[in-house]
PDB file of N, CA and C in Angstrom:
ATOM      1  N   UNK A   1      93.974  88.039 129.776  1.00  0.00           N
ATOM      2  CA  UNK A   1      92.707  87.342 129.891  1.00  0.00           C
ATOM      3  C   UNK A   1      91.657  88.104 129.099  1.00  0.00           C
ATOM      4  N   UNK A   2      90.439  87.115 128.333  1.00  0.00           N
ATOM      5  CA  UNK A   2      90.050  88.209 127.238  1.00  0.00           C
ATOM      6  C   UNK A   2      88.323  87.715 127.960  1.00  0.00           C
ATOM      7  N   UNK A   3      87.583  89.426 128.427  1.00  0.00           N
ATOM      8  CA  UNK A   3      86.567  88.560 128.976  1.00  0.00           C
ATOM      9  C   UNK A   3      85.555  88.927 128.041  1.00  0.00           C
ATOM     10  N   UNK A   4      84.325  87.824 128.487  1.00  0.00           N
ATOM     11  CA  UNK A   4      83.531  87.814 127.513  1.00  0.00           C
ATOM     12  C   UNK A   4      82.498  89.060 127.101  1.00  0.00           C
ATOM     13  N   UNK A   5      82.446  89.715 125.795  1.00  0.00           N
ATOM     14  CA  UNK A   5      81.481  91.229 125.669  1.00  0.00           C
ATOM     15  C   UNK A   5      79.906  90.602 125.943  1.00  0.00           C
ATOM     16  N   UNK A   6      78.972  91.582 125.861  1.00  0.00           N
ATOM     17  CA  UNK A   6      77.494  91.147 126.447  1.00  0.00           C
ATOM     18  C   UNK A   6      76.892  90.133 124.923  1.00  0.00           C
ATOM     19  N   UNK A   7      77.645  90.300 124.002  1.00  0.00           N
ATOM     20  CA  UNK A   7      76.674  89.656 123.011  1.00  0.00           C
ATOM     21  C   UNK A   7      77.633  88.158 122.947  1.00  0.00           C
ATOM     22  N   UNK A   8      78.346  88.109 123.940  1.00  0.00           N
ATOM     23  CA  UNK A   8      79.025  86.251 124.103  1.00  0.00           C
ATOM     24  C   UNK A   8      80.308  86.144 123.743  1.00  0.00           C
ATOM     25  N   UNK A   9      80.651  87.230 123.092  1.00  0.00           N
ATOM     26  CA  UNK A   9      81.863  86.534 122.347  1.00  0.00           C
ATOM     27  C   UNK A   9      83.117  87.651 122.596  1.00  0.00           C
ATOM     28  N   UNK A  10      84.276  87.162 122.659  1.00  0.00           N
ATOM     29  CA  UNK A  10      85.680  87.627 122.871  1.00  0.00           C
ATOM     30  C   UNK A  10      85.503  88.898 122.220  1.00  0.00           C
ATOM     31  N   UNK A  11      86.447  90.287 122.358  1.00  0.00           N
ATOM     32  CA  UNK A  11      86.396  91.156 121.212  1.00  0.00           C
ATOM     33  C   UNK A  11      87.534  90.769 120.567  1.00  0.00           C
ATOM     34  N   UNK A  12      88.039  89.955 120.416  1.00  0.00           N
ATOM     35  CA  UNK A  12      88.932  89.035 119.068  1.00  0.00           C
ATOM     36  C   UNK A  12      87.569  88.550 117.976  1.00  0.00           C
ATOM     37  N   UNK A  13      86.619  87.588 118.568  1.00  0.00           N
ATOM     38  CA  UNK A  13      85.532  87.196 118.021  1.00  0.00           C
ATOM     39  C   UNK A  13      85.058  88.328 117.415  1.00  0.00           C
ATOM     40  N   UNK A  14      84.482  89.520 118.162  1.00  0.00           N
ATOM     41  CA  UNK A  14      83.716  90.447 117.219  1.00  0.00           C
ATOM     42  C   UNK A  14      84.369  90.965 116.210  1.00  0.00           C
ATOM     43  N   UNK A  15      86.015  91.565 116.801  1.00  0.00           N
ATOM     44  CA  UNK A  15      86.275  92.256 115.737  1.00  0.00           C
ATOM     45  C   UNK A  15      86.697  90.971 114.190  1.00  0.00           C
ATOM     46  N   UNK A  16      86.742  89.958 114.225  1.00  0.00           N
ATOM     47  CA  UNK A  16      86.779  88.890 113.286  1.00  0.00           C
ATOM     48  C   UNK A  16      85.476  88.848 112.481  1.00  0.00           C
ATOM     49  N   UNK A  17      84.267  88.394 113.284  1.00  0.00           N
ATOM     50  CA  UNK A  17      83.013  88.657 112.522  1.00  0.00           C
ATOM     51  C   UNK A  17      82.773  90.001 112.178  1.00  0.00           C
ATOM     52  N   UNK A  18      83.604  90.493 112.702  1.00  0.00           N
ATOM     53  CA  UNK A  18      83.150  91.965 112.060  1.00  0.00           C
ATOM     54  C   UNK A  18      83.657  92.229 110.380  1.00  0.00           C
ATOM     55  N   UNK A  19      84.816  91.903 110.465  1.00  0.00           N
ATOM     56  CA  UNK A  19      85.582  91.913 109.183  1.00  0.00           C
ATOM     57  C   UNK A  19      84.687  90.852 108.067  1.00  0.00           C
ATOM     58  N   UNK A  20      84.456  89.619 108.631  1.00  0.00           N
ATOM     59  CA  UNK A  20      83.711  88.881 107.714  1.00  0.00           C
ATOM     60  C   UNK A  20      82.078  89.802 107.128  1.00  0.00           C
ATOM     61  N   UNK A  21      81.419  90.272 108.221  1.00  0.00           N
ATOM     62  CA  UNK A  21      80.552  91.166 107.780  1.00  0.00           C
ATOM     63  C   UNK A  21      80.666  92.293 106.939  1.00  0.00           C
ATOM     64  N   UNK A  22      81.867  93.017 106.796  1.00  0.00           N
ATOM     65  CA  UNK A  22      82.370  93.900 106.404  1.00  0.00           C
ATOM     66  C   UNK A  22      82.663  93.574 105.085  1.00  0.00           C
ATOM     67  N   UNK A  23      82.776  92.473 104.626  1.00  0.00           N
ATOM     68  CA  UNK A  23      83.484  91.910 103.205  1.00  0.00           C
ATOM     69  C   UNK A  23      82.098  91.257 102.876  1.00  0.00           C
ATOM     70  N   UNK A  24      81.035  90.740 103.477  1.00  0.00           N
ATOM     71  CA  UNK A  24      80.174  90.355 102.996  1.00  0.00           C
ATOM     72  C   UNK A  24      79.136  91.459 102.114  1.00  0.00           C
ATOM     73  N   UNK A  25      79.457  92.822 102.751  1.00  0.00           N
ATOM     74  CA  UNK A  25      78.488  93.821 102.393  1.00  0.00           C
ATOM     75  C   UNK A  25      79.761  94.930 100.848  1.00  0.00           C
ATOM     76  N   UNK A  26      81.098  94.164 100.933  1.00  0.00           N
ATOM     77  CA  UNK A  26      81.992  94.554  99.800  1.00  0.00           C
ATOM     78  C   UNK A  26      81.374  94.225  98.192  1.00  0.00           C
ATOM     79  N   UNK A  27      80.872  95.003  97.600  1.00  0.00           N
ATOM     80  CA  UNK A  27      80.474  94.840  96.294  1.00  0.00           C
ATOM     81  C   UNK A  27      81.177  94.778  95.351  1.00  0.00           C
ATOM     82  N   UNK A  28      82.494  95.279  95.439  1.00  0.00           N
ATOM     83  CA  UNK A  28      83.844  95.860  94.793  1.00  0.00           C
ATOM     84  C   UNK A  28      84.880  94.498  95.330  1.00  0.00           C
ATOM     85  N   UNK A  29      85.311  93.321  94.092  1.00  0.00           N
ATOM     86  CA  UNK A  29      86.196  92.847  94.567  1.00  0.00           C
ATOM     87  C   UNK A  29      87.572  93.532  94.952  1.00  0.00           C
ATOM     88  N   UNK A  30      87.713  94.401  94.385  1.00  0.00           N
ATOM     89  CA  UNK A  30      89.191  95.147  94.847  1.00  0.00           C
ATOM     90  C   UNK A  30      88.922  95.514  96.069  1.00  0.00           C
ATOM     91  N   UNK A  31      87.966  96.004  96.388  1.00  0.00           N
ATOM     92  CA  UNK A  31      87.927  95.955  98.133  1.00  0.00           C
ATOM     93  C   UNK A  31      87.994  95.013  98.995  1.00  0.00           C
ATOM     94  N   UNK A  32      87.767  94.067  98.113  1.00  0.00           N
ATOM     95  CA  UNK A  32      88.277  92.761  99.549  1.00  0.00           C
ATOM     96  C   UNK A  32      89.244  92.096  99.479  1.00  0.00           C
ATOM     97  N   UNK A  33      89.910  92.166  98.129  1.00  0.00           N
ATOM     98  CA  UNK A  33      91.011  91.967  98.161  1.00  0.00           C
ATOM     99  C   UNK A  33      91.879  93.005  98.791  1.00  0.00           C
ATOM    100  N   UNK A  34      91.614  94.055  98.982  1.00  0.00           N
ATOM    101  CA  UNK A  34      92.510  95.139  99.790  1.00  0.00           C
ATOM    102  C   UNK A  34      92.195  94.663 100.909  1.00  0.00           C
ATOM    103  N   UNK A  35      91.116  94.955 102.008  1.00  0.00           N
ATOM    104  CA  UNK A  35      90.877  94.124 102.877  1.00  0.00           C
ATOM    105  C   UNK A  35      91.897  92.993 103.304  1.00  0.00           C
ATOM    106  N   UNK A  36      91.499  92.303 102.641  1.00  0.00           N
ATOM    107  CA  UNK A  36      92.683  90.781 103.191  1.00  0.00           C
ATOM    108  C   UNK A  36      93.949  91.328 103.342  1.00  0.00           C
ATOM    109  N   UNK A  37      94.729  92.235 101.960  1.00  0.00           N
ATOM    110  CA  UNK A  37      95.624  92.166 102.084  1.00  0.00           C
ATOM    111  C   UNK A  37      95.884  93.354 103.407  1.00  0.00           C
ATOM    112  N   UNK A  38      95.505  93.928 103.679  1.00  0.00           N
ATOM    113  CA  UNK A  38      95.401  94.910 105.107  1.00  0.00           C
ATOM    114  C   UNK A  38      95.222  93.880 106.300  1.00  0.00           C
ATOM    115  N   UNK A  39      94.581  92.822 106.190  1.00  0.00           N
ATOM    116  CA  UNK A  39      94.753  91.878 107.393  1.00  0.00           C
ATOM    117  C   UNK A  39      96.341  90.967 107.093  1.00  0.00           C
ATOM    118  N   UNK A  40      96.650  90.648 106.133  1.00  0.00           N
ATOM    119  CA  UNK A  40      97.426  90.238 105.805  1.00  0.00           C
ATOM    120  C   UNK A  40      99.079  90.581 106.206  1.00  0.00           C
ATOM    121  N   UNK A  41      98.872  92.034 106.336  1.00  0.00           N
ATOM    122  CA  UNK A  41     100.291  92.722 106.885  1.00  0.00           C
ATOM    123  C   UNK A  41     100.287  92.887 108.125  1.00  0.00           C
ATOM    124  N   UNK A  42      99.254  93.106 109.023  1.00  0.00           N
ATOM    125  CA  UNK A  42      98.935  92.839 110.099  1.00  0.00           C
ATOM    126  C   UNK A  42     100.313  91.458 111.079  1.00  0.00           C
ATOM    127  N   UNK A  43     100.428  90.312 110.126  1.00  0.00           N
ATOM    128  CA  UNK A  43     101.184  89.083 110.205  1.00  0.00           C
ATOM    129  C   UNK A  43     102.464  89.087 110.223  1.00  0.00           C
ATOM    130  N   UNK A  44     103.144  90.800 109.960  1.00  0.00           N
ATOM    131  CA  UNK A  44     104.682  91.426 110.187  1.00  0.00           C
ATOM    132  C   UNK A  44     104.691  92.005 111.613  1.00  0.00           C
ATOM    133  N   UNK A  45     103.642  91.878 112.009  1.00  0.00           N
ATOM    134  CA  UNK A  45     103.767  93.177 113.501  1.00  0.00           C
ATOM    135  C   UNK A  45     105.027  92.253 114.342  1.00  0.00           C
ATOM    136  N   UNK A  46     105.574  92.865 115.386  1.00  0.00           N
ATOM    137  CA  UNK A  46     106.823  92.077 115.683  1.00  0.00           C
ATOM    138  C   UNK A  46     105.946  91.920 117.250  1.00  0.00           C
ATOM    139  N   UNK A  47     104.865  92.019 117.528  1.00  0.00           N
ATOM    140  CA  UNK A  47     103.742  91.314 118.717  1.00  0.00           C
ATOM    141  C   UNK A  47     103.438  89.883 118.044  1.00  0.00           C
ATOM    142  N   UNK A  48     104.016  88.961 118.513  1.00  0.00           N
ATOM    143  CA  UNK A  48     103.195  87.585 118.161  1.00  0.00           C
ATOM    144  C   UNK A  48     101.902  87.112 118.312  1.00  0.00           C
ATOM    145  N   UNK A  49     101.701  88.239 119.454  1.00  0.00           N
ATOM    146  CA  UNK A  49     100.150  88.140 119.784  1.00  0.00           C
ATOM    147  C   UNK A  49      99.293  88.762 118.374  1.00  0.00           C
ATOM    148  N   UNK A  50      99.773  89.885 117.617  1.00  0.00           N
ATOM    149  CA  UNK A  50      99.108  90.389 116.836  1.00  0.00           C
ATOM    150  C   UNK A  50      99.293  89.542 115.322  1.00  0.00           C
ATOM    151  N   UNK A  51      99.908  89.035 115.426  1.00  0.00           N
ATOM    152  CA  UNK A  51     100.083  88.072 114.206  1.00  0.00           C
ATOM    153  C   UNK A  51      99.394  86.653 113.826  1.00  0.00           C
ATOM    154  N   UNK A  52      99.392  86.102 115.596  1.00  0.00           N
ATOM    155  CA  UNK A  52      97.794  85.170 115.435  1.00  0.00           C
ATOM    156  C   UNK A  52      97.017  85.742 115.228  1.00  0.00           C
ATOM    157  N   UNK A  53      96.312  86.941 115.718  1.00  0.00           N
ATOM    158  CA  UNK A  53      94.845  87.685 115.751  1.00  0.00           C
ATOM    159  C   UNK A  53      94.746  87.673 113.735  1.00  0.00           C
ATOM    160  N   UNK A  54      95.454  88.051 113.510  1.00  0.00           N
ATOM    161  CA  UNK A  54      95.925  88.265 111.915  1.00  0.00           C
ATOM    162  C   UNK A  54      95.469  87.344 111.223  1.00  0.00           C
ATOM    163  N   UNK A  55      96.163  86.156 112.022  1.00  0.00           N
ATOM    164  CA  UNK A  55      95.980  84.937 110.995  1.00  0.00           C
ATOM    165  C   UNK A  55      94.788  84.271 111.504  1.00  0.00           C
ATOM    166  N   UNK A  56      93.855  84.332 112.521  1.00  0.00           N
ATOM    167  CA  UNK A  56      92.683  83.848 113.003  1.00  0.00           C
ATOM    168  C   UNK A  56      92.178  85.170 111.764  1.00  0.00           C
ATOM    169  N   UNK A  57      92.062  86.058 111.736  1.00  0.00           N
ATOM    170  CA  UNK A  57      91.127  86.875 111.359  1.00  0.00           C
ATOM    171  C   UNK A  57      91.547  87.071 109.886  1.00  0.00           C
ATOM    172  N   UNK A  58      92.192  86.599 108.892  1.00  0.00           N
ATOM    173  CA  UNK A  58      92.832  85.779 107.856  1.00  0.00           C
ATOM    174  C   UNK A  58      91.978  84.721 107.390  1.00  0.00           C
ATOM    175  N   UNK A  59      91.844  83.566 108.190  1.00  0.00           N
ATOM    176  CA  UNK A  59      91.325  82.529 108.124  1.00  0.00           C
ATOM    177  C   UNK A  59      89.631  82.284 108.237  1.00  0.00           C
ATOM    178  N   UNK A  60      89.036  83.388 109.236  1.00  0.00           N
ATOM    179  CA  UNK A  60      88.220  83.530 108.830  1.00  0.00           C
ATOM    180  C   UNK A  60      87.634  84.442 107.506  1.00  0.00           C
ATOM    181  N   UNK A  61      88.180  85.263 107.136  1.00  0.00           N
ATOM    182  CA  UNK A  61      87.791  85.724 105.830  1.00  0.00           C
ATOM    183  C   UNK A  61      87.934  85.274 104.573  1.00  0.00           C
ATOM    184  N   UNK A  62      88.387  84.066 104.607  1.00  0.00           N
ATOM    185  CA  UNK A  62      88.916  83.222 103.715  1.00  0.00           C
ATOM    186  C   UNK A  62      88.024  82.300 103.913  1.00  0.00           C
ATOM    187  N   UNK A  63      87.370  81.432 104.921  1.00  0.00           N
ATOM    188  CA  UNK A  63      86.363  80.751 105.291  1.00  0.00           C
ATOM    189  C   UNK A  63      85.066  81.174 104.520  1.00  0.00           C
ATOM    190  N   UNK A  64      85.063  82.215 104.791  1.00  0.00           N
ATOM    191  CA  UNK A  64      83.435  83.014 104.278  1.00  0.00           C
ATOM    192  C   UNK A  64      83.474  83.327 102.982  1.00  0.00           C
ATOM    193  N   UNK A  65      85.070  83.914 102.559  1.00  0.00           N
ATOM    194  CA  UNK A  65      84.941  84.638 100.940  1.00  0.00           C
ATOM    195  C   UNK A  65      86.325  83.981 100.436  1.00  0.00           C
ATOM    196  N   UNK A  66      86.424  82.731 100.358  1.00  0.00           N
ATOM    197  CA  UNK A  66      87.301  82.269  99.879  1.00  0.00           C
ATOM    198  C   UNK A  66      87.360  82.207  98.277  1.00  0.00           C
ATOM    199  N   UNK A  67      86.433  81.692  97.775  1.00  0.00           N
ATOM    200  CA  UNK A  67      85.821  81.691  96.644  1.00  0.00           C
ATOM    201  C   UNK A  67      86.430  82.912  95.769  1.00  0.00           C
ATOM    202  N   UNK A  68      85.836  84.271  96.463  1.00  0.00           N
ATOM    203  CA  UNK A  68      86.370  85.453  95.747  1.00  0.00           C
ATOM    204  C   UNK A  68      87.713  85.834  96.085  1.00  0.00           C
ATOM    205  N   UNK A  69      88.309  85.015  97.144  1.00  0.00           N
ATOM    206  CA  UNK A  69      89.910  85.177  97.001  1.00  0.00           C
ATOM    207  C   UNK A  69      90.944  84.832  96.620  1.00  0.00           C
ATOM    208  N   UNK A  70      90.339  84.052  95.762  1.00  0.00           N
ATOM    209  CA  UNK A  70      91.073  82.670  94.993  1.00  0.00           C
ATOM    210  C   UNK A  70      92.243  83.310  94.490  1.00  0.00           C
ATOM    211  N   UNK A  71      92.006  84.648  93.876  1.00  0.00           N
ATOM    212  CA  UNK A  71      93.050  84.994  93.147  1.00  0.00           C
ATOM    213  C   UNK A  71      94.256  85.502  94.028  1.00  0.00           C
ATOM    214  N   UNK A  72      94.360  85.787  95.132  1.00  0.00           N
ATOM    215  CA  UNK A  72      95.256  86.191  96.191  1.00  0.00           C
ATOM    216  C   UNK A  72      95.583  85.036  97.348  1.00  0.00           C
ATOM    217  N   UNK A  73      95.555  83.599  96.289  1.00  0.00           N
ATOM    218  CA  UNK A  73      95.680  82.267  97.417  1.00  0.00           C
ATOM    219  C   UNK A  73      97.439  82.211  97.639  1.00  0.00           C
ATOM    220  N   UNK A  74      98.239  82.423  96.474  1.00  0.00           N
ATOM    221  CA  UNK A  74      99.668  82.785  96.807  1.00  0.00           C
ATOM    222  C   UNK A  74     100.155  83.522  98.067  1.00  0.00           C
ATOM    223  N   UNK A  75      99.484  84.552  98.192  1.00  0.00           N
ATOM    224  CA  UNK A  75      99.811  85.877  99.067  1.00  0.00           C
ATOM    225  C   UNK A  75      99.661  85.088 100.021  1.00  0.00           C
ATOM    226  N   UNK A  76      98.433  84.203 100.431  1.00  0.00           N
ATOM    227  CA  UNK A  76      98.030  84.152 101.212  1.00  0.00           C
ATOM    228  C   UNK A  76      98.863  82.659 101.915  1.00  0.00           C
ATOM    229  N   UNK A  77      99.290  81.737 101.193  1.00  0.00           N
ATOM    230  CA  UNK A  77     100.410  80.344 101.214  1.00  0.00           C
ATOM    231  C   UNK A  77     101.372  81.318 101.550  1.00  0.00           C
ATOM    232  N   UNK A  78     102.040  82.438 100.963  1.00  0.00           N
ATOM    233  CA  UNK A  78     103.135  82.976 101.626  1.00  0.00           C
ATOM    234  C   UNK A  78     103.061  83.042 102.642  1.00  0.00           C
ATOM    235  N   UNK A  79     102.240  83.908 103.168  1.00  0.00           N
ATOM    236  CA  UNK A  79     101.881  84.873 104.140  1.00  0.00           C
ATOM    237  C   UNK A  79     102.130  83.629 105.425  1.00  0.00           C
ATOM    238  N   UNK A  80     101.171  82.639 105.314  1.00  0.00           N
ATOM    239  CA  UNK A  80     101.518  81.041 106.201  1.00  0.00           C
ATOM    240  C   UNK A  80     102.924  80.616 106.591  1.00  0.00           C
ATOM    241  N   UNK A  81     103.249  80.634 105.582  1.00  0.00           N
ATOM    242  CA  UNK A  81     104.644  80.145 105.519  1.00  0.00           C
ATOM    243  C   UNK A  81     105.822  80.649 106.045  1.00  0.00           C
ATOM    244  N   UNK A  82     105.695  82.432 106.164  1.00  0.00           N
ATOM    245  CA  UNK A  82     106.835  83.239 106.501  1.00  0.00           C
ATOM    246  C   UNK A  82     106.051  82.981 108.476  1.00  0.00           C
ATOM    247  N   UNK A  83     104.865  83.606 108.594  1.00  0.00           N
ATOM    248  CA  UNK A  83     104.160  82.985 109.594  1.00  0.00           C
ATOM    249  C   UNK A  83     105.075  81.416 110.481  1.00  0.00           C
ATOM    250  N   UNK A  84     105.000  80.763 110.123  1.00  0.00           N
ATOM    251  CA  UNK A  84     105.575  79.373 110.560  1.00  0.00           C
ATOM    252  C   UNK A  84     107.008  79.393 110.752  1.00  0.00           C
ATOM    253  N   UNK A  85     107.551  79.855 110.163  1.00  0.00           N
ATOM    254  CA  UNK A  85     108.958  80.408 110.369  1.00  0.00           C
ATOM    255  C   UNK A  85     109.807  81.090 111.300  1.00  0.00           C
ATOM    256  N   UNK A  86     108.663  81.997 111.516  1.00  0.00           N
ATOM    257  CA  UNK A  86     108.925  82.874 113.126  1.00  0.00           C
ATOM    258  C   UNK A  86     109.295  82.177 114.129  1.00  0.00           C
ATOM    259  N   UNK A  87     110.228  82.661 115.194  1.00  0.00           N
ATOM    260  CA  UNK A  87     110.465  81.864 116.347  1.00  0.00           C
ATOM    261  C   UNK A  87     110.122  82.901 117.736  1.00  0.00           C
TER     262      UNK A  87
END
């Protein structure tokens, strides 16, 4: 059960906006492309629980800085795909 922190939101939520904040203040595209791809491996952990958190927190950084991730959209269709596969 995930209860709610004082500023409203899950700490799934924070630590997610956190990452989006974190890439918003990235000046260096190679840093956010590292970034992602560091959330990205996250999606091997053999916790299924940690592999949604991954891909919620994936999806939002892609939401916000998609634009500049264009070039890592493969990685990222993989990454889905092996994702979906899991049983």
């Amino acid at each position: 059960m995930h209860r709610p922190h004082a500023s409203g939101g899950s700490g799934r939520e924070i630590v997610s906006a956190g990452l989006v904040a974190l890439c918003d203040t990235a000046t260096d595209d190679a840093l956010l492309k590292r970034l992602n791809l560091d959330v990205l491996m996250h999606t091997r952990a053999d916790e299924v629980h940690v592999r949604i958190f991954a891909l919620q927190c994936a999806r939002a950084l892609w939401t916000a800085h998609g634009s500049k991730l264009i070039g890592a959209c493969g990685l990222m269709a993989n990454t889905c795909l092996k994702c979906a596969h899991y049983n």
